[in-house]
C-alpha atoms as a PDB file:
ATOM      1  CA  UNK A   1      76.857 -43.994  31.618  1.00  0.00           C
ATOM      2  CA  UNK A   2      75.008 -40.977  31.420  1.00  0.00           C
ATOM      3  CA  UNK A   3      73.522 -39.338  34.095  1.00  0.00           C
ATOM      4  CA  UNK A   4      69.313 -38.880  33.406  1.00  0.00           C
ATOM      5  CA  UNK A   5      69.647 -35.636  35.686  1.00  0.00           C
ATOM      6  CA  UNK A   6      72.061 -33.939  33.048  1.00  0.00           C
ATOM      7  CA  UNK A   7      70.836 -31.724  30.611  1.00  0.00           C
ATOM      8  CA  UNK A   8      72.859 -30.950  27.664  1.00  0.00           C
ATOM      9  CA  UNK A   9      73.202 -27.002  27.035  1.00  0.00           C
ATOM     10  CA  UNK A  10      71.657 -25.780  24.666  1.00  0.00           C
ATOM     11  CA  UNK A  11      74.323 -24.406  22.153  1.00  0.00           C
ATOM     12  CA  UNK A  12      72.749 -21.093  19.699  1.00  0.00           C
ATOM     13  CA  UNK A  13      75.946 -21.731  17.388  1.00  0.00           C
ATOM     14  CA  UNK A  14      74.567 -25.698  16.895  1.00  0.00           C
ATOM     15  CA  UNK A  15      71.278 -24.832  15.810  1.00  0.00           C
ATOM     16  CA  UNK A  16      69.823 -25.569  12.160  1.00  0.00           C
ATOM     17  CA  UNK A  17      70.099 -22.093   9.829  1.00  0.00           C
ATOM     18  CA  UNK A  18      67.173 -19.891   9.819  1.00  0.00           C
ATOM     19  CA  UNK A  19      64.901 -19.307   6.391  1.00  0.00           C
ATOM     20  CA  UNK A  20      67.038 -17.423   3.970  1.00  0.00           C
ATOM     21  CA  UNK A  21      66.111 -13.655   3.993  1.00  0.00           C
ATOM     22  CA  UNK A  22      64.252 -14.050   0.727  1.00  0.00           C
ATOM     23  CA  UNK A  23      62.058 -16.207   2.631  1.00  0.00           C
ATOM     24  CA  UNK A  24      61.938 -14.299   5.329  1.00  0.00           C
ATOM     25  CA  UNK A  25      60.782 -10.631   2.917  1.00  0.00           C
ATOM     26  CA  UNK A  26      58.247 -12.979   1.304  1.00  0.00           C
ATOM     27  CA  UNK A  27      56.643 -13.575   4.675  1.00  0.00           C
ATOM     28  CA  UNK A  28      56.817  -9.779   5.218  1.00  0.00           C
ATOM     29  CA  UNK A  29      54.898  -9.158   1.756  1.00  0.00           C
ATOM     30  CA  UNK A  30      52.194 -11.668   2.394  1.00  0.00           C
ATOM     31  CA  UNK A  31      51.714 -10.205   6.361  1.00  0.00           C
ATOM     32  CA  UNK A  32      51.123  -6.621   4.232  1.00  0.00           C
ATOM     33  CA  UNK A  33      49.430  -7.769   2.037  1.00  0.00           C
ATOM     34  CA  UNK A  34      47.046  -9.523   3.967  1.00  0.00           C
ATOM     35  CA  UNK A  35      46.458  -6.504   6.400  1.00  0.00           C
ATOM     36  CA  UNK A  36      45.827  -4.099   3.051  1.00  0.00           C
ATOM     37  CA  UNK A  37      42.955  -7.036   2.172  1.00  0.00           C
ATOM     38  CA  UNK A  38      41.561  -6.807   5.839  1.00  0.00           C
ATOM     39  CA  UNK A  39      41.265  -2.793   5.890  1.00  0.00           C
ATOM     40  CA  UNK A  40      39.711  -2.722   2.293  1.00  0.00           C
ATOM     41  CA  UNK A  41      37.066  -5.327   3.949  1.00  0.00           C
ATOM     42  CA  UNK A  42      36.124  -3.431   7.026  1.00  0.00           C
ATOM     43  CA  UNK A  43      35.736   0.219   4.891  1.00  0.00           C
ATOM     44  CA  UNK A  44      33.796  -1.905   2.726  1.00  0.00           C
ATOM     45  CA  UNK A  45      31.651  -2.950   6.027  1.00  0.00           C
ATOM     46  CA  UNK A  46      31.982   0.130   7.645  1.00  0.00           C
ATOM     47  CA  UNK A  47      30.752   2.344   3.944  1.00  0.00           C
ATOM     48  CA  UNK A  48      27.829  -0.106   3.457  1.00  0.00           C
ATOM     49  CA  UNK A  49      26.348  -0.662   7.232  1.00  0.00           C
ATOM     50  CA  UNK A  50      27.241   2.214   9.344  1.00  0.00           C
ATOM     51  CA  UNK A  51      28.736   5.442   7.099  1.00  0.00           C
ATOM     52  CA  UNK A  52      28.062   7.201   4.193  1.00  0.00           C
ATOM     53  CA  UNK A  53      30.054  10.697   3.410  1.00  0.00           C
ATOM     54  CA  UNK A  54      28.030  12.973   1.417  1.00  0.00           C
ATOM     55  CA  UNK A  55      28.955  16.608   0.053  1.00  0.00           C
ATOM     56  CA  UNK A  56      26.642  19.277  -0.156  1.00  0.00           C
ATOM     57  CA  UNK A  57      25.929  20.521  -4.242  1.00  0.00           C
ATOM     58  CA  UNK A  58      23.085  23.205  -3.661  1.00  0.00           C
ATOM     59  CA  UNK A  59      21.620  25.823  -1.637  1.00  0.00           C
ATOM     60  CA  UNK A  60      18.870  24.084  -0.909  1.00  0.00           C
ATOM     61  CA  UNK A  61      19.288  23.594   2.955  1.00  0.00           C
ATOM     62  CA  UNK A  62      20.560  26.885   3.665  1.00  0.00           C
ATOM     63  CA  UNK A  63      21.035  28.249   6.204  1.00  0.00           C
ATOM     64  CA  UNK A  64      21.934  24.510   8.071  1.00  0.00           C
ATOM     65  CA  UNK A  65      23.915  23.361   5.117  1.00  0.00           C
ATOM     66  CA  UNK A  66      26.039  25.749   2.514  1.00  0.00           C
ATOM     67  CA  UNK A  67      27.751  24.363  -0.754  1.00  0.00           C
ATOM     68  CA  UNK A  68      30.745  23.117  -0.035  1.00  0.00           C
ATOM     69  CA  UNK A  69      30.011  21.184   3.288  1.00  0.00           C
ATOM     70  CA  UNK A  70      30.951  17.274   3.435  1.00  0.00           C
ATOM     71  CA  UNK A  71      29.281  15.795   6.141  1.00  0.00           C
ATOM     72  CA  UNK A  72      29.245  11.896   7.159  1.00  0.00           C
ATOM     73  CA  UNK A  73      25.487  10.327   7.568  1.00  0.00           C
ATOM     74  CA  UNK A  74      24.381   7.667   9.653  1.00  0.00           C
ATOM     75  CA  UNK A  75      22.989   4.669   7.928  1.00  0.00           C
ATOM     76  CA  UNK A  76      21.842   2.259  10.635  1.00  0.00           C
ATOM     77  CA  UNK A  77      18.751   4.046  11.857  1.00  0.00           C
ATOM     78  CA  UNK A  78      16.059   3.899   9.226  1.00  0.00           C
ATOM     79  CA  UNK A  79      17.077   0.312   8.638  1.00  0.00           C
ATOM     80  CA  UNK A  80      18.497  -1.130   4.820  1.00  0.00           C
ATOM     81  CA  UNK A  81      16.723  -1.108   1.484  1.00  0.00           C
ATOM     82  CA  UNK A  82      19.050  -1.617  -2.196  1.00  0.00           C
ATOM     83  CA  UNK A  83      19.144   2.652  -2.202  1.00  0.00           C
ATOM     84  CA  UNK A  84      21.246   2.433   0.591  1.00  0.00           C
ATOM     85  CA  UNK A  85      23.436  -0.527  -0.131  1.00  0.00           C
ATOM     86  CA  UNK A  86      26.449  -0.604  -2.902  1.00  0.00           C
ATOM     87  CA  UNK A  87      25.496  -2.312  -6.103  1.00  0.00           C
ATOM     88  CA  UNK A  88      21.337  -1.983  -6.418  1.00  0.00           C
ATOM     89  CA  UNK A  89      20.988  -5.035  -3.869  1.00  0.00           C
ATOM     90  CA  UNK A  90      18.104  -6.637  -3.909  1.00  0.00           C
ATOM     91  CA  UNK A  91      16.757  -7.067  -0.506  1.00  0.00           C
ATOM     92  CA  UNK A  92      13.428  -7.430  -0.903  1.00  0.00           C
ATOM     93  CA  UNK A  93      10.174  -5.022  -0.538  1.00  0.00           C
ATOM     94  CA  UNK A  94      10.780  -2.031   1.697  1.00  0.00           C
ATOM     95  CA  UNK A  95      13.367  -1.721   4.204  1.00  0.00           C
ATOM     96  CA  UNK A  96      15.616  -4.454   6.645  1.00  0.00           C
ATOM     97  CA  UNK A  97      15.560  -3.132   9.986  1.00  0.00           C
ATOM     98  CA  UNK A  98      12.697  -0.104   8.849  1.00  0.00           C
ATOM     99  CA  UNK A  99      12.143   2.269  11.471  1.00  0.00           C
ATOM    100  CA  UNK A 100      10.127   5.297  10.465  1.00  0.00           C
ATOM    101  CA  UNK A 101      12.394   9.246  10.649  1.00  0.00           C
ATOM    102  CA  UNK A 102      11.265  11.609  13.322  1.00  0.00           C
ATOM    103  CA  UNK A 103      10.039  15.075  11.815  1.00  0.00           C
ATOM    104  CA  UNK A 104      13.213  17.293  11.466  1.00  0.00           C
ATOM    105  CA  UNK A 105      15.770  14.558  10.275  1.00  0.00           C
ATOM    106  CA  UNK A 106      17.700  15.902   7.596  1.00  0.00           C
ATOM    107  CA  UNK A 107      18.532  12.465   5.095  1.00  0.00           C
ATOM    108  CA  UNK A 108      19.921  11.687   2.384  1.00  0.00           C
ATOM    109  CA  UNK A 109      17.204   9.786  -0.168  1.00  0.00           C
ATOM    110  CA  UNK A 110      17.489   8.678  -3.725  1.00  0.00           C
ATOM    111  CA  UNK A 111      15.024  10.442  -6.292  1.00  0.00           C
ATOM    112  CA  UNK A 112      11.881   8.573  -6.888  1.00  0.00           C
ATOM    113  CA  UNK A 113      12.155   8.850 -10.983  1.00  0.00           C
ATOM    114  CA  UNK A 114      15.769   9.293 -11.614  1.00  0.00           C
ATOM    115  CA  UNK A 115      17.479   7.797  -8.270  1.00  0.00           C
ATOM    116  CA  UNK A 116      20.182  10.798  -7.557  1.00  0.00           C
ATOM    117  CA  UNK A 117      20.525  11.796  -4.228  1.00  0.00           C
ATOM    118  CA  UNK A 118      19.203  14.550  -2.188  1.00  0.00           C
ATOM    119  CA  UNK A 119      19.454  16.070   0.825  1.00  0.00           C
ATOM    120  CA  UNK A 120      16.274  17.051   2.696  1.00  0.00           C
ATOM    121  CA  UNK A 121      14.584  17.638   6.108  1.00  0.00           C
ATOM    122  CA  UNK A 122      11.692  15.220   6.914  1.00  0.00           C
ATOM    123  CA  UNK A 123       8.270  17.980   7.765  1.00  0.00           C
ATOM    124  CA  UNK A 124       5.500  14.994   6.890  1.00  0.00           C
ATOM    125  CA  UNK A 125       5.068  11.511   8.306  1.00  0.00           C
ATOM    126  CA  UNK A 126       2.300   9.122   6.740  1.00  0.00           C
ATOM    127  CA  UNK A 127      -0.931   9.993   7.769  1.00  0.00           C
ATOM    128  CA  UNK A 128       0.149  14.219   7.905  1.00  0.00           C
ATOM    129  CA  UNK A 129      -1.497  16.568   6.303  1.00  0.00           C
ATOM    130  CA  UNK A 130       0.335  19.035   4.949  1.00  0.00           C
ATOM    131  CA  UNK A 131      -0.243  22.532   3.103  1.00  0.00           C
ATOM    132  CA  UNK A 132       1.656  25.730   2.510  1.00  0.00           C
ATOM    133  CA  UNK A 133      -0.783  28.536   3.407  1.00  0.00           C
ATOM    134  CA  UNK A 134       1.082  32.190   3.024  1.00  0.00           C
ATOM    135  CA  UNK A 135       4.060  31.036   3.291  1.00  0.00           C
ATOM    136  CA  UNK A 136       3.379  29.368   6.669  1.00  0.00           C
ATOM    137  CA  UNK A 137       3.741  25.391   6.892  1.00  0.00           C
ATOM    138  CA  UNK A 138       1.003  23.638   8.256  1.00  0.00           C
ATOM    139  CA  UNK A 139       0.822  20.211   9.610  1.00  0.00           C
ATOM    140  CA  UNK A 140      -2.639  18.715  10.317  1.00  0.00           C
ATOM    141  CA  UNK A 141      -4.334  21.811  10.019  1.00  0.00           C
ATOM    142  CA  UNK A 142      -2.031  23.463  12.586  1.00  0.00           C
ATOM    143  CA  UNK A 143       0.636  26.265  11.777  1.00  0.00           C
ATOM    144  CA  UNK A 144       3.917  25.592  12.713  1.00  0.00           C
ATOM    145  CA  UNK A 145       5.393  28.150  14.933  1.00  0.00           C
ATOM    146  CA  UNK A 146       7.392  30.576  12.937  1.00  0.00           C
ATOM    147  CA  UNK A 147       9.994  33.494  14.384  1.00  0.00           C
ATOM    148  CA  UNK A 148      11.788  36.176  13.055  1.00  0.00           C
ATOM    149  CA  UNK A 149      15.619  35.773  13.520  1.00  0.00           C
ATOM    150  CA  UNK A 150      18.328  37.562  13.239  1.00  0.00           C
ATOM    151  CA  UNK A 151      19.682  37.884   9.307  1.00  0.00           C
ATOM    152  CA  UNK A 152      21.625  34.997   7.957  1.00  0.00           C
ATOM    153  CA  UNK A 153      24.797  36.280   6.602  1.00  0.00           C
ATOM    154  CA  UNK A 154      27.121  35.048   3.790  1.00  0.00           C
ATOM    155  CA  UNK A 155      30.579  36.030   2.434  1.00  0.00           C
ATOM    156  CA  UNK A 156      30.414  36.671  -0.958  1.00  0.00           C
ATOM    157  CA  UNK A 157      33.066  35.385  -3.030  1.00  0.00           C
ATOM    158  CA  UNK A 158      34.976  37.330  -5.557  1.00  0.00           C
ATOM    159  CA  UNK A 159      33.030  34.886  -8.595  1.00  0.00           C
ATOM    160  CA  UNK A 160      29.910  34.433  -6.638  1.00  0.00           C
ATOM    161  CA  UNK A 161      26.414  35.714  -6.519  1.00  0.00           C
ATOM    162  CA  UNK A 162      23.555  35.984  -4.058  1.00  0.00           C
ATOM    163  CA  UNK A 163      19.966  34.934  -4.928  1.00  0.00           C
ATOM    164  CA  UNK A 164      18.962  38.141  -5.565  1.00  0.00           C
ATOM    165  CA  UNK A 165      20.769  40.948  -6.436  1.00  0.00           C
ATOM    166  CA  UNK A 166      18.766  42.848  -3.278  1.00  0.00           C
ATOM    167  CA  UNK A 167      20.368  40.396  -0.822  1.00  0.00           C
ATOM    168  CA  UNK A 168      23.793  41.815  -1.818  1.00  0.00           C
ATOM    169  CA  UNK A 169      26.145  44.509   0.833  1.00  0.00           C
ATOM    170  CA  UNK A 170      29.032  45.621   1.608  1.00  0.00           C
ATOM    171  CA  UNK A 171      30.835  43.293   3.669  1.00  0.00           C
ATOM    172  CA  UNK A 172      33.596  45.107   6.427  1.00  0.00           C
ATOM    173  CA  UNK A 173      36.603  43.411   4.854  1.00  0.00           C
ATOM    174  CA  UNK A 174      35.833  45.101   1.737  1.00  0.00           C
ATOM    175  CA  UNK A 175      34.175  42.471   0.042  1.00  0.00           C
ATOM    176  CA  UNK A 176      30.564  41.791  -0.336  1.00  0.00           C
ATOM    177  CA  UNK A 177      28.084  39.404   1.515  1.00  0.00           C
ATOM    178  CA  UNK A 178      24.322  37.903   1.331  1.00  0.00           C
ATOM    179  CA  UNK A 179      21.925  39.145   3.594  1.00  0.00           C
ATOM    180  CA  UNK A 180      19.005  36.944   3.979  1.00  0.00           C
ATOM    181  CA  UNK A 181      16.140  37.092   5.743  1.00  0.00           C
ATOM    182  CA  UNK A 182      15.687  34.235   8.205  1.00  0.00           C
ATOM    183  CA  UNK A 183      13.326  32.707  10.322  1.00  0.00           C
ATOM    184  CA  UNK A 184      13.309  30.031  13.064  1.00  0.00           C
ATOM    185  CA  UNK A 185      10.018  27.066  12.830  1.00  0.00           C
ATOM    186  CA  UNK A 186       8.906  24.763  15.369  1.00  0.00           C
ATOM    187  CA  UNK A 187       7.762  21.632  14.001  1.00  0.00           C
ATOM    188  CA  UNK A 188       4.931  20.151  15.970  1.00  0.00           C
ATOM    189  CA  UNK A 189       7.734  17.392  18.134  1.00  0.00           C
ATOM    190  CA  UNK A 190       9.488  20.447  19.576  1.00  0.00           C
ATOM    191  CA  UNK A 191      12.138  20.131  16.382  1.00  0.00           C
ATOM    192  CA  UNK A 192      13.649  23.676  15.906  1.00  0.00           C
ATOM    193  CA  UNK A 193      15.484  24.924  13.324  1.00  0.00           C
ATOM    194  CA  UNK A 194      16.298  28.056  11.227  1.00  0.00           C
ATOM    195  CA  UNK A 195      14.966  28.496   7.163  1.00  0.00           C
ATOM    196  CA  UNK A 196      15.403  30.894   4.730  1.00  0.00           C
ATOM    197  CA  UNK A 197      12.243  32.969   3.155  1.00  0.00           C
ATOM    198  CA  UNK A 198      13.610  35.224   0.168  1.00  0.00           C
ATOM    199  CA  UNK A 199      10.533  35.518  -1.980  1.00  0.00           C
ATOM    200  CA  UNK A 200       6.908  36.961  -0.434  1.00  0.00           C
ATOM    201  CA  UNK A 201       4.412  35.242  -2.407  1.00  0.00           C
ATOM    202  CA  UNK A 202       6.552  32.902  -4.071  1.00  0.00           C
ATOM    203  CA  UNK A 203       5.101  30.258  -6.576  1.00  0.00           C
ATOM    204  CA  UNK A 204       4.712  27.308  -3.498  1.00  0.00           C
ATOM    205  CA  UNK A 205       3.955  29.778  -0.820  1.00  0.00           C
ATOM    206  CA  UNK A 206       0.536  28.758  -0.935  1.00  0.00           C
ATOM    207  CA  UNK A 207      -0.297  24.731  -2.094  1.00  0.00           C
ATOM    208  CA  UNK A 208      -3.073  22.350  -1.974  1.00  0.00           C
ATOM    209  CA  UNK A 209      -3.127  20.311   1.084  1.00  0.00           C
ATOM    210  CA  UNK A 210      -1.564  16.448   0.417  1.00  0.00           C
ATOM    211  CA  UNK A 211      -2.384  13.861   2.477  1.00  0.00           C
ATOM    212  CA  UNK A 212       0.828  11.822   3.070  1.00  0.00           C
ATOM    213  CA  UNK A 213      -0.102   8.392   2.519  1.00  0.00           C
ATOM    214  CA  UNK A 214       1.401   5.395   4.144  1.00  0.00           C
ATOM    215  CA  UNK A 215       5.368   4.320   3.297  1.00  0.00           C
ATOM    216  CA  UNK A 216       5.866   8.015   2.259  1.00  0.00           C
ATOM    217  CA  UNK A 217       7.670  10.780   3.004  1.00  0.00           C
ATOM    218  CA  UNK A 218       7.212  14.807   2.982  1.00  0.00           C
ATOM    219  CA  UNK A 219      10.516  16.606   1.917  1.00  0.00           C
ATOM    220  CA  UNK A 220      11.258  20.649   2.131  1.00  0.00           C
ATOM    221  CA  UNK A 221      14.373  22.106   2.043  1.00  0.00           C
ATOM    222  CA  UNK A 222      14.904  24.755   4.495  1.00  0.00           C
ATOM    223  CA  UNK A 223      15.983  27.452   1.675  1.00  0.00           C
ATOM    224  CA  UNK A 224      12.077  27.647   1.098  1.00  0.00           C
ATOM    225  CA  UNK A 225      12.157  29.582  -2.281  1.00  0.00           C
ATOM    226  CA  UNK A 226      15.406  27.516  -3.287  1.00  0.00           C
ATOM    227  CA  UNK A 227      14.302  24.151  -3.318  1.00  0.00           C
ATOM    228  CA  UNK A 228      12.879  21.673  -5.030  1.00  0.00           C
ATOM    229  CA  UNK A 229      10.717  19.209  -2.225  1.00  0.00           C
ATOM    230  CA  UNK A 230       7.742  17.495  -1.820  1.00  0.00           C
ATOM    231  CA  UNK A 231       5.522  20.817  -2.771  1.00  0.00           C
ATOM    232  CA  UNK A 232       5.574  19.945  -6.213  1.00  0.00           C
ATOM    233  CA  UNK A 233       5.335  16.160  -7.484  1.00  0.00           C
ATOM    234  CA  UNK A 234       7.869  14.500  -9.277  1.00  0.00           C
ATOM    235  CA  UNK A 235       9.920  15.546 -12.062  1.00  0.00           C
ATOM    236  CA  UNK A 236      13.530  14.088 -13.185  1.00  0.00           C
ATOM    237  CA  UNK A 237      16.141  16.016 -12.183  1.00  0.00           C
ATOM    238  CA  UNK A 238      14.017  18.405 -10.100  1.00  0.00           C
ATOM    239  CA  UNK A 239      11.239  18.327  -7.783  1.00  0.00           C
ATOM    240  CA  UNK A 240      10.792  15.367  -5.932  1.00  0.00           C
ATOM    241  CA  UNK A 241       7.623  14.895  -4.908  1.00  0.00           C
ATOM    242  CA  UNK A 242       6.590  12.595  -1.964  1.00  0.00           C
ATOM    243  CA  UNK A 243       9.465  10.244  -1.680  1.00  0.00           C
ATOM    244  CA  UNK A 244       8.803   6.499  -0.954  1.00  0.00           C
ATOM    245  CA  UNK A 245      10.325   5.512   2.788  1.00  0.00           C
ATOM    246  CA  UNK A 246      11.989   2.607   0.839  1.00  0.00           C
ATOM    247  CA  UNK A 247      14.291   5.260  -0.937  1.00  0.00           C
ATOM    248  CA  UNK A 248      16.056   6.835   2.048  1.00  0.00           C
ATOM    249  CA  UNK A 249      19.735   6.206   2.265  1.00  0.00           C
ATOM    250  CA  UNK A 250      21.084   7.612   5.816  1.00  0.00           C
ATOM    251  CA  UNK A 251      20.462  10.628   7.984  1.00  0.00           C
ATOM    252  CA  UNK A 252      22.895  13.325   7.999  1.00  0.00           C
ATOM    253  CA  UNK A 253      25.318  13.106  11.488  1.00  0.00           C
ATOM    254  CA  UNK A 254      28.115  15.882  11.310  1.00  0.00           C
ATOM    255  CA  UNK A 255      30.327  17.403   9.319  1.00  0.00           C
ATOM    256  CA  UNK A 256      33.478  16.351   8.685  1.00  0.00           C
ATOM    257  CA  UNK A 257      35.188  19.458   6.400  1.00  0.00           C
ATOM    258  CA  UNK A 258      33.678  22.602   4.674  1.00  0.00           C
ATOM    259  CA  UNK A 259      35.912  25.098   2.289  1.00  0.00           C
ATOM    260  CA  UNK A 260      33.986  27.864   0.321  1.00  0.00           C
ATOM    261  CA  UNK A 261      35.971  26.696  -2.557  1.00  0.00           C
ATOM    262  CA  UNK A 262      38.689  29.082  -3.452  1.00  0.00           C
ATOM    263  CA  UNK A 263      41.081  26.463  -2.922  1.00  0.00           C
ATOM    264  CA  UNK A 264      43.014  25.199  -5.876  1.00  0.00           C
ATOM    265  CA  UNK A 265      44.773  21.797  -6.170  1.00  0.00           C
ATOM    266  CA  UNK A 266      48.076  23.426  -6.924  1.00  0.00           C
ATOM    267  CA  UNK A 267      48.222  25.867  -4.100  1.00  0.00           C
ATOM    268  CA  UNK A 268      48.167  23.808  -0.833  1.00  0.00           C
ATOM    269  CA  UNK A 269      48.083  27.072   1.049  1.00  0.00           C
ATOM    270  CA  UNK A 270      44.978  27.408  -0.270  1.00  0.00           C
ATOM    271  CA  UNK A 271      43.768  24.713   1.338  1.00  0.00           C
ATOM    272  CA  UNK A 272      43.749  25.757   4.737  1.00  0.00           C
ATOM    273  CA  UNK A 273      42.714  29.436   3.797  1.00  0.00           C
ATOM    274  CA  UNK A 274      39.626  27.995   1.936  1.00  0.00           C
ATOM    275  CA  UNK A 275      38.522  25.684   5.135  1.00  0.00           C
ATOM    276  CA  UNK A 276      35.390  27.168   7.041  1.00  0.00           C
ATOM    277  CA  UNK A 277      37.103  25.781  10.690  1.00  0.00           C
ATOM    278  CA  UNK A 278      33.951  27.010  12.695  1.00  0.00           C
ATOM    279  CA  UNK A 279      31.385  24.144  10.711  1.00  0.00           C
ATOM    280  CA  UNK A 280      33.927  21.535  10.922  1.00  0.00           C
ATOM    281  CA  UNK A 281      32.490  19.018  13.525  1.00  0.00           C
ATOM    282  CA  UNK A 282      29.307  20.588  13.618  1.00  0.00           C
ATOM    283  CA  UNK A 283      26.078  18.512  14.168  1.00  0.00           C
ATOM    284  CA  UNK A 284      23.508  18.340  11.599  1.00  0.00           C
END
């Protein structure tokens, strides 16, 4: 008779064989494989709701932004429209979410003819009135407050030019820079930052005052006599005019790498000798 209180031992050796290690690798495959299909889902999520990386193209934000910047932008805070999401989705008139920019955001926006993007700071809200009078911006009849700074200086490289060929020096390393003449403007919220002003009397130095109307948005570059903004109206492939709120994509965060592109794909040296380190994590 056996005794209820006994309890066999459990022998290792007397258990049933495992899954052969075919099995076992196929297991492994389909684990990996499902982890690759997770990751591609959240960049998906994260690239369509939160992040957009953008690369700067022109000199149309200098001094803030130079060619050859890639910066990651913010895509949450002026809310969803089918500019900002992958694949022309339709949600809608306007914006999911819209919340109107501050003056001084510099976003990313699609065209309002030919949909490429640009990169521009926000100087008019709807209802602003806003005129370039001797090269001075004003907003609702006020001029912004505008200071002399210190020069803006740029390395020159070797196959480079400057605007002009009066911005051009000697550099101390041999080489050659730009000089530009810079300024720093208040916008009326306090918003400081530092443009550019290489031609007195340029052709948009002095404009008709525009009345921004409601759902749009007035665009300037900061390189003032390099851009191609809301001065003007809109033209494919150049001057934007005033850009529909429904058309913004994200606002510009920080920057993630900059090289002054002298790097070659062959020379990974080159690489690290081509990276501007001081922008790299830099706030916009």
């Amino acid at each position: 008779m056996t005794d209820p209180n006994i309890r066999e031992i459990d022998d290792p050796a007397a258990r049933p064989a495992g899954p052969p290690a075919e099995r076992q690798e196929g297991e492994d495959w389909k684990s990996y494989l499902w982890f690759l299909a997770k990751l591609v889902i959240v960049v998906l999520l994260f690239r369509t709701f939160v992040f957009t990386s953008f690369n700067i193209p022109s000199e149309s934000m200098m001094p803030r932004l130079l060619v050859g910047d890639y910066l990651f932008a913010a895509k949450w805070p002026y809310g969803y429209s089918r500019y900002s999401l992958p694949g022309d989705i339709d949600v809608g008139d306007g914006r999911l979410f819209n919340t109107l920019p501050e003056r001084g955001d510099v976003v990313i926006f699609k065209h309002p003819i030919d949909h490429t993007d640009y990169i521009k700071r926000v100087i008019g809200l709807p209802g602003d009135k806003v005129q370039m009078i001797n090269g001075v911006l004003n907003i609702n009849d006020q001029p912004v407050g505008m200071e002399r700074v210190e020069d803006f200086v740029l390395p020159l490289r070797e196959d480079g030019r400057c605007f002009s060929g009066r911005f051009v020096e000697a550099a101390a390393n041999g080489g050659y820079a730009c000089r530009y003449p810079q300024f720093r403007e208040t916008l009326p919220n306090g918003v400081e930052h530092n443009i550019l002003d290489l031609v007195p009397d340029g052709d948009v130095d002095d404009t008709a005052p525009v009345i921004v109307p409601d759902g749009y948005l007035f665009m300037m570059g900061d390189n003032r006599d390099n851009s191609q903004d809301s001065r003007r109206p809109s033209v494919a492939g150049g001057w934007v005019g005033l850009v529909p709120q429904e058309n913004l994509v994200a606002r510009a965060s920080f920057m993630y790498w900059s090289t002054d592109g002298s790097a070659e794909w062959l020379l990974p040296w080159t690489w690290f000798t081509a990276a501007r380190w001081s922008r790299i994590g830099r706030g916009i």
